[in-house]
C-alpha atoms as a PDB file:
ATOM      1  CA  UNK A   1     -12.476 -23.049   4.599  1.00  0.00           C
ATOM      2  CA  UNK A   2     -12.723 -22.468   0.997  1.00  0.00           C
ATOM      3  CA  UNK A   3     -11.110 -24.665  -1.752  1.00  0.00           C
ATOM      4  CA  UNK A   4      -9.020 -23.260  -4.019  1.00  0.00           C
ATOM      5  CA  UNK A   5      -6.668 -24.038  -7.634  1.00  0.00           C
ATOM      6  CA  UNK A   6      -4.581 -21.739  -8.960  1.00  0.00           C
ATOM      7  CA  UNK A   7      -3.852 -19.514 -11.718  1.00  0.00           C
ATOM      8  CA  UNK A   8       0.076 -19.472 -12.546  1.00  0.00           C
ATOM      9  CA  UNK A   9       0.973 -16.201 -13.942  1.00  0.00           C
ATOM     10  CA  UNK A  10       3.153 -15.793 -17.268  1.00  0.00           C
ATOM     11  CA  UNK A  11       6.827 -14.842 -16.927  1.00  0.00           C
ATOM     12  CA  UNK A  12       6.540 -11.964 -18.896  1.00  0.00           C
ATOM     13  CA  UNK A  13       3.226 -10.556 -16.908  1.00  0.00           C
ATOM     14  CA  UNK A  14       5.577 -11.160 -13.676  1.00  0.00           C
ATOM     15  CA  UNK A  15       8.463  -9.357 -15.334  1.00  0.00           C
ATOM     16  CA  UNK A  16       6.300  -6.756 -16.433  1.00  0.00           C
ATOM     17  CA  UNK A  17       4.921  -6.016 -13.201  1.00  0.00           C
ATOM     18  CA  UNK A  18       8.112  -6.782 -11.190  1.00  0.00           C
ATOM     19  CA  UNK A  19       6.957  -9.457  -8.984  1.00  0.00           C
ATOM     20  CA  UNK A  20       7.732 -13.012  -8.444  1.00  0.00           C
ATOM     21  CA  UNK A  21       6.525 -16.038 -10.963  1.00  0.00           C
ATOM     22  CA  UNK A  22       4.162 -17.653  -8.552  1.00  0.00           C
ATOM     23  CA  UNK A  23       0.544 -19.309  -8.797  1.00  0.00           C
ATOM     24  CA  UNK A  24      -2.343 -17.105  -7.325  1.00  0.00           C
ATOM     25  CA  UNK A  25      -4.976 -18.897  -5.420  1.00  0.00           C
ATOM     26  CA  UNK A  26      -7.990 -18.574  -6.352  1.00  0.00           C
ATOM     27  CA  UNK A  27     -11.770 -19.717  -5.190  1.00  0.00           C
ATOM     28  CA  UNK A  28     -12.712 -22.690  -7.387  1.00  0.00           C
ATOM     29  CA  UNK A  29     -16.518 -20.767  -6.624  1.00  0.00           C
ATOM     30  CA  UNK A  30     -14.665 -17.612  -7.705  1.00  0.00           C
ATOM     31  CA  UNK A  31     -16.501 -16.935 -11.859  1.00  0.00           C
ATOM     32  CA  UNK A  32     -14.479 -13.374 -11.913  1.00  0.00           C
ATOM     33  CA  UNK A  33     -11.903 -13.592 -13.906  1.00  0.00           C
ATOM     34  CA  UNK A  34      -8.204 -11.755 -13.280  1.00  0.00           C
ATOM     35  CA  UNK A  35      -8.924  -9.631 -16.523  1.00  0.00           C
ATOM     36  CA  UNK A  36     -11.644  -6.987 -16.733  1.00  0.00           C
ATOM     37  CA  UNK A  37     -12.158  -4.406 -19.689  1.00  0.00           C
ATOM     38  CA  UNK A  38      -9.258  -6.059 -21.384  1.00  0.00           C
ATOM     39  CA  UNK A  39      -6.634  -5.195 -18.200  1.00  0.00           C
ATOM     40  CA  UNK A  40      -5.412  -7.020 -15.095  1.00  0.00           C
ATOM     41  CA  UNK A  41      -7.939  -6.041 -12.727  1.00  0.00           C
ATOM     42  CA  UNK A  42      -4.920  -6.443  -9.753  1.00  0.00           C
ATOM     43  CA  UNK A  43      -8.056  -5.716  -7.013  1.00  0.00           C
ATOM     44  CA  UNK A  44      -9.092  -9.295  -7.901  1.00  0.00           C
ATOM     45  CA  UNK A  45      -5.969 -10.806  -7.608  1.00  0.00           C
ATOM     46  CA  UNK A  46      -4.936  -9.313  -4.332  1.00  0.00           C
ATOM     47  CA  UNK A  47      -8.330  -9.600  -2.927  1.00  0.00           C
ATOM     48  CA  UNK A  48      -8.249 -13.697  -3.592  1.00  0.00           C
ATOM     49  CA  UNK A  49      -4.443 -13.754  -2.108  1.00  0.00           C
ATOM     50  CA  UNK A  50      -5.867 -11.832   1.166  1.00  0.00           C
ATOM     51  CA  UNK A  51      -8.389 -13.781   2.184  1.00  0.00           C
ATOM     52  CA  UNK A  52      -5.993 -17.148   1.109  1.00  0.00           C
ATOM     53  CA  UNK A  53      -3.625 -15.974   3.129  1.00  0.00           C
ATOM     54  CA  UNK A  54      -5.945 -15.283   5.806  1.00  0.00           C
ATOM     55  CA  UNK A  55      -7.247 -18.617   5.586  1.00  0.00           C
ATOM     56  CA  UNK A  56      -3.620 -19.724   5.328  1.00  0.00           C
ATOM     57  CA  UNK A  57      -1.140 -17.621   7.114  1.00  0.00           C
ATOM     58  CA  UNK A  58       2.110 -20.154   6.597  1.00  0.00           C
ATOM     59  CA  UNK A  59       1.743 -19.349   3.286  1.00  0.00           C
ATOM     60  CA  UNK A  60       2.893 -15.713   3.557  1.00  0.00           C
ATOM     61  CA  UNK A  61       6.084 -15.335   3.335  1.00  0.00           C
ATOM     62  CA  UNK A  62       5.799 -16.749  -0.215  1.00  0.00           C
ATOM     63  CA  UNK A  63       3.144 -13.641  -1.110  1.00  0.00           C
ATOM     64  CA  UNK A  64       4.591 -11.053   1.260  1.00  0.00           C
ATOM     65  CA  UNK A  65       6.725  -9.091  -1.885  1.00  0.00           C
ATOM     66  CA  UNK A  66       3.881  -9.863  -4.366  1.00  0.00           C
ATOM     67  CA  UNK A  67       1.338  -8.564  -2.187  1.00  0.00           C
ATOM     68  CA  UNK A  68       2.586  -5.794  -1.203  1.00  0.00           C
ATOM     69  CA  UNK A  69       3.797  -5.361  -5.295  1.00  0.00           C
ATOM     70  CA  UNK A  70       0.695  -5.642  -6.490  1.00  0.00           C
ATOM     71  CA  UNK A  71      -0.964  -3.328  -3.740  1.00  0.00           C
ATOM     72  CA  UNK A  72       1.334  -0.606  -4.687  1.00  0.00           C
ATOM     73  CA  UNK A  73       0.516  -1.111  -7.952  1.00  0.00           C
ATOM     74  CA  UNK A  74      -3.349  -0.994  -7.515  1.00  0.00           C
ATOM     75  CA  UNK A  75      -3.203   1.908  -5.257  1.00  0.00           C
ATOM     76  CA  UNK A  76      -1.084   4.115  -7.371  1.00  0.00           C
ATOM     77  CA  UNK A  77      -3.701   3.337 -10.735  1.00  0.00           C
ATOM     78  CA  UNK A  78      -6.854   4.043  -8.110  1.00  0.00           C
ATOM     79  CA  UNK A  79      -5.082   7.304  -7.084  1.00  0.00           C
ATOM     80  CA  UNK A  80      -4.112   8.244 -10.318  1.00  0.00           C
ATOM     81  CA  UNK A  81      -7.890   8.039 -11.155  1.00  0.00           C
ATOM     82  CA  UNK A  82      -9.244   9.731  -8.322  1.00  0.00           C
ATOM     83  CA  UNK A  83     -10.430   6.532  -6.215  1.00  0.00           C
ATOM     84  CA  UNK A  84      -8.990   7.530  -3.353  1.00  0.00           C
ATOM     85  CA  UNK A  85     -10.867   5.527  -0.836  1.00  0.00           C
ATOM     86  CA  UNK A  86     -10.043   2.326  -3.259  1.00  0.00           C
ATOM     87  CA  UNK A  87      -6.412   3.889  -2.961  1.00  0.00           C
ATOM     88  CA  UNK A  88      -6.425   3.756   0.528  1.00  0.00           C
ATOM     89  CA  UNK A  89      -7.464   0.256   0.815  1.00  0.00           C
ATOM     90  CA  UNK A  90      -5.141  -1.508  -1.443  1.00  0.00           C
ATOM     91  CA  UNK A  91      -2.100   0.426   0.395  1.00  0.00           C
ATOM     92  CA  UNK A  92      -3.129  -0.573   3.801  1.00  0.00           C
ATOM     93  CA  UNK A  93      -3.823  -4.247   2.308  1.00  0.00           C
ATOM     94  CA  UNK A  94      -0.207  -3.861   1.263  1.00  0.00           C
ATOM     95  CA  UNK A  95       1.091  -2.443   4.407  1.00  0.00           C
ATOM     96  CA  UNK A  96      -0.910  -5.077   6.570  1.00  0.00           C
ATOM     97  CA  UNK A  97       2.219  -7.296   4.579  1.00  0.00           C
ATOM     98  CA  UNK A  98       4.682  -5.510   4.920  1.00  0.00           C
ATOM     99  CA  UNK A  99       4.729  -2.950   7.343  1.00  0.00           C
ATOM    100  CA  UNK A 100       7.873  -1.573   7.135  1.00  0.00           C
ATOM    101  CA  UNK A 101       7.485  -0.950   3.401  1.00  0.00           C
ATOM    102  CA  UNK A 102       8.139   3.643   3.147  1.00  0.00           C
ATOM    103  CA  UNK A 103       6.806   3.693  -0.491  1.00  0.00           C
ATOM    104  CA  UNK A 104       3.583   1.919   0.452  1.00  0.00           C
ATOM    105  CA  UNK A 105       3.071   4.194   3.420  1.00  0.00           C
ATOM    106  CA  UNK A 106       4.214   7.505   2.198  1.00  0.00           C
ATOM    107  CA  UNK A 107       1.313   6.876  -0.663  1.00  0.00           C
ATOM    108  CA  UNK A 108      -1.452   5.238   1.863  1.00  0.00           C
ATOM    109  CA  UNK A 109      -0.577   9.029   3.752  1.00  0.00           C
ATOM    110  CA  UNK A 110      -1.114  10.540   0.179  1.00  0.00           C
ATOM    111  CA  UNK A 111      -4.509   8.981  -0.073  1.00  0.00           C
ATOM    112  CA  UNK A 112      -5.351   9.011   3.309  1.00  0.00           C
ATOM    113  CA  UNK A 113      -4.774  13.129   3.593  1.00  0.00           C
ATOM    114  CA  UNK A 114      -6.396  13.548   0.159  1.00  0.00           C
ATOM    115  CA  UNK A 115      -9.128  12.008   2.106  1.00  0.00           C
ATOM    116  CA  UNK A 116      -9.017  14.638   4.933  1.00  0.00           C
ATOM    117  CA  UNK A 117      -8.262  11.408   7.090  1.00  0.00           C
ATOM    118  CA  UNK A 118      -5.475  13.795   8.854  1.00  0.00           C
ATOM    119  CA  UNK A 119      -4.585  12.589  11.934  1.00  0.00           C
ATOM    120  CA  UNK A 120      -3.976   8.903  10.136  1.00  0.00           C
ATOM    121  CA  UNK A 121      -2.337  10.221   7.758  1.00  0.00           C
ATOM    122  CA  UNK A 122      -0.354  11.828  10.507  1.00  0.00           C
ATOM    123  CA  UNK A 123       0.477   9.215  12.001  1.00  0.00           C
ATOM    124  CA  UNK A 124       1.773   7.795   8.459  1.00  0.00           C
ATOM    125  CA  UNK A 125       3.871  10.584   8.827  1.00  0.00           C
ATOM    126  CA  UNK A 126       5.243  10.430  11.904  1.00  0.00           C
ATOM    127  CA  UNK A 127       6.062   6.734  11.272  1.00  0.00           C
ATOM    128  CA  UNK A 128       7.948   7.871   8.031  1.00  0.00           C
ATOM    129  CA  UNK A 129      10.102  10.492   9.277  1.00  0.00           C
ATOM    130  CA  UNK A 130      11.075   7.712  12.376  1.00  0.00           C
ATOM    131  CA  UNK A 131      11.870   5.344   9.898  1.00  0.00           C
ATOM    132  CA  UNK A 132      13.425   7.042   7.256  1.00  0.00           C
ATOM    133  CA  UNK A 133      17.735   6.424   7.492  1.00  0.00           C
ATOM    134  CA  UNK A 134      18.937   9.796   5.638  1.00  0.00           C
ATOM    135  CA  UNK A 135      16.880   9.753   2.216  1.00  0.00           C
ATOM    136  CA  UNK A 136      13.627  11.134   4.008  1.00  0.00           C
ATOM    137  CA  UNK A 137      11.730  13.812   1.652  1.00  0.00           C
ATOM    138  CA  UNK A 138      11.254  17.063   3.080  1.00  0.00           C
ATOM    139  CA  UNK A 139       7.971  17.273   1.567  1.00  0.00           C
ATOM    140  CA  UNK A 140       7.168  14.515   4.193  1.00  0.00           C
ATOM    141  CA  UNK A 141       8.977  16.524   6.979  1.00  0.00           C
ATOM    142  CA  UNK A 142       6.756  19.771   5.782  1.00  0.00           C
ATOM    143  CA  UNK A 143       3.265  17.723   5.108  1.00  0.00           C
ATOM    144  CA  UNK A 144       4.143  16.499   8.919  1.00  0.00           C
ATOM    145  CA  UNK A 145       4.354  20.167  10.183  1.00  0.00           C
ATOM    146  CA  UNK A 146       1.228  21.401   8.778  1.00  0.00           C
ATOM    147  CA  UNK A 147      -1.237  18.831   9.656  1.00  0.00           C
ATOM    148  CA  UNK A 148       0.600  18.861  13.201  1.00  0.00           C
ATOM    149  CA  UNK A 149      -0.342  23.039  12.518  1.00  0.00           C
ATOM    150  CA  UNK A 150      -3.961  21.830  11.407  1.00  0.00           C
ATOM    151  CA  UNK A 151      -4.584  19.304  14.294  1.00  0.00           C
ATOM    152  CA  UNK A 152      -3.733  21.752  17.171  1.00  0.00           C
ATOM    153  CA  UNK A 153       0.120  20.792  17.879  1.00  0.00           C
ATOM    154  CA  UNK A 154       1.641  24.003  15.990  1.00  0.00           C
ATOM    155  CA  UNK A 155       4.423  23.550  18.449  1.00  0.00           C
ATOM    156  CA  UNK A 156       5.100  19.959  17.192  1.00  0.00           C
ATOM    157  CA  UNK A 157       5.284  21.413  14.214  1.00  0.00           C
ATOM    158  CA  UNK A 158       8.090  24.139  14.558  1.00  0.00           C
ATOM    159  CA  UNK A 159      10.080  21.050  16.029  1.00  0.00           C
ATOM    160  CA  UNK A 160       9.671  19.306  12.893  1.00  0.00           C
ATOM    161  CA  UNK A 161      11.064  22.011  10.639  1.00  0.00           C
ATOM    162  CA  UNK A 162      13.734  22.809  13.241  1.00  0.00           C
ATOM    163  CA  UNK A 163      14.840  19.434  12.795  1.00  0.00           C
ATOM    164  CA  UNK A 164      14.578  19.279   9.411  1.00  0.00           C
ATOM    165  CA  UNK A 165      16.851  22.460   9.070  1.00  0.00           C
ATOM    166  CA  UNK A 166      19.122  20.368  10.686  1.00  0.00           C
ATOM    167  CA  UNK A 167      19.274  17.477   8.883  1.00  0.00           C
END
């Protein structure tokens, strides 16, 4: 088990980046730093909370909207600037928090088709159109459809923009 202190972050950084004030654990071994080229460099911080909270699971459900913040946060930058794969792995990180969270998975199904990952990012989908209560996008309804075209189920598919006619 590793030892760790922590790094308390400023009230204005939280503010700025909409999450709670809280202190980040960090690896005393740990010699990166949470700022790289002059920015937060949010990969560091959420890769020290994972494995803490690995290591220390009670701990949790003081991270769990931080987390899955800051993964949101990382993912959307990485995507932005064409790391996809990096993308994907900071959304799933988030989602492995909170699962239930729709913005984190409708983007880890952005990344993961833009990765030709389609039948996860189907699945992504799927999950998002069964868990959506009225606000669903169509977009999601039609991106459903034509990987469900793409994958073999075309008939899957014309059920999915039947119902979404409906709704």
């Amino acid at each position: 088990m590793s030892q760790y202190f922590y790094h308390q972050m400023s009230a204005e950084l939280a503010e700025k980046l909409d999450i709670p004030v809280l202190a980040y654990p960090v690896r005393k071994d740990k010699t990166l730093g949470f700022i790289f080229k002059e920015k937060l460099a949010i990969c560091r911080i959420l890769d020290e909370l994972d494995l803490f909270l690995r290591e220390h699971p009670e701990h949790v459900s003081a991270y769990r909207e931080a987390i899955a913040k800051l993964a949101w946060l990382e993912g959307l930058e990485a995507g932005r600037n064409g790391f996809m794969r990096h993308a994907a792995h900071y959304l799933r990180l988030g989602l492995d928090y909170q699962p239930n969270n729709l913005s984190l998975r409708a983007e880890y199904a952005a990344a993961l088709l833009s990765l030709d990952r389609k039948q996860e990012a189907l699945a992504e989908l799927e999950f998002l159109i069964g868990h959506a209560s009225g606000g669903i996008e169509p977009l999601v309804w039609i991106l459903a459809a034509r990987l469900h075209t793409e994958v073999g189920y075309p008939e899957w598919a014309k059920e999915l923009l039947k119902d979404l006619v409906m709704v």
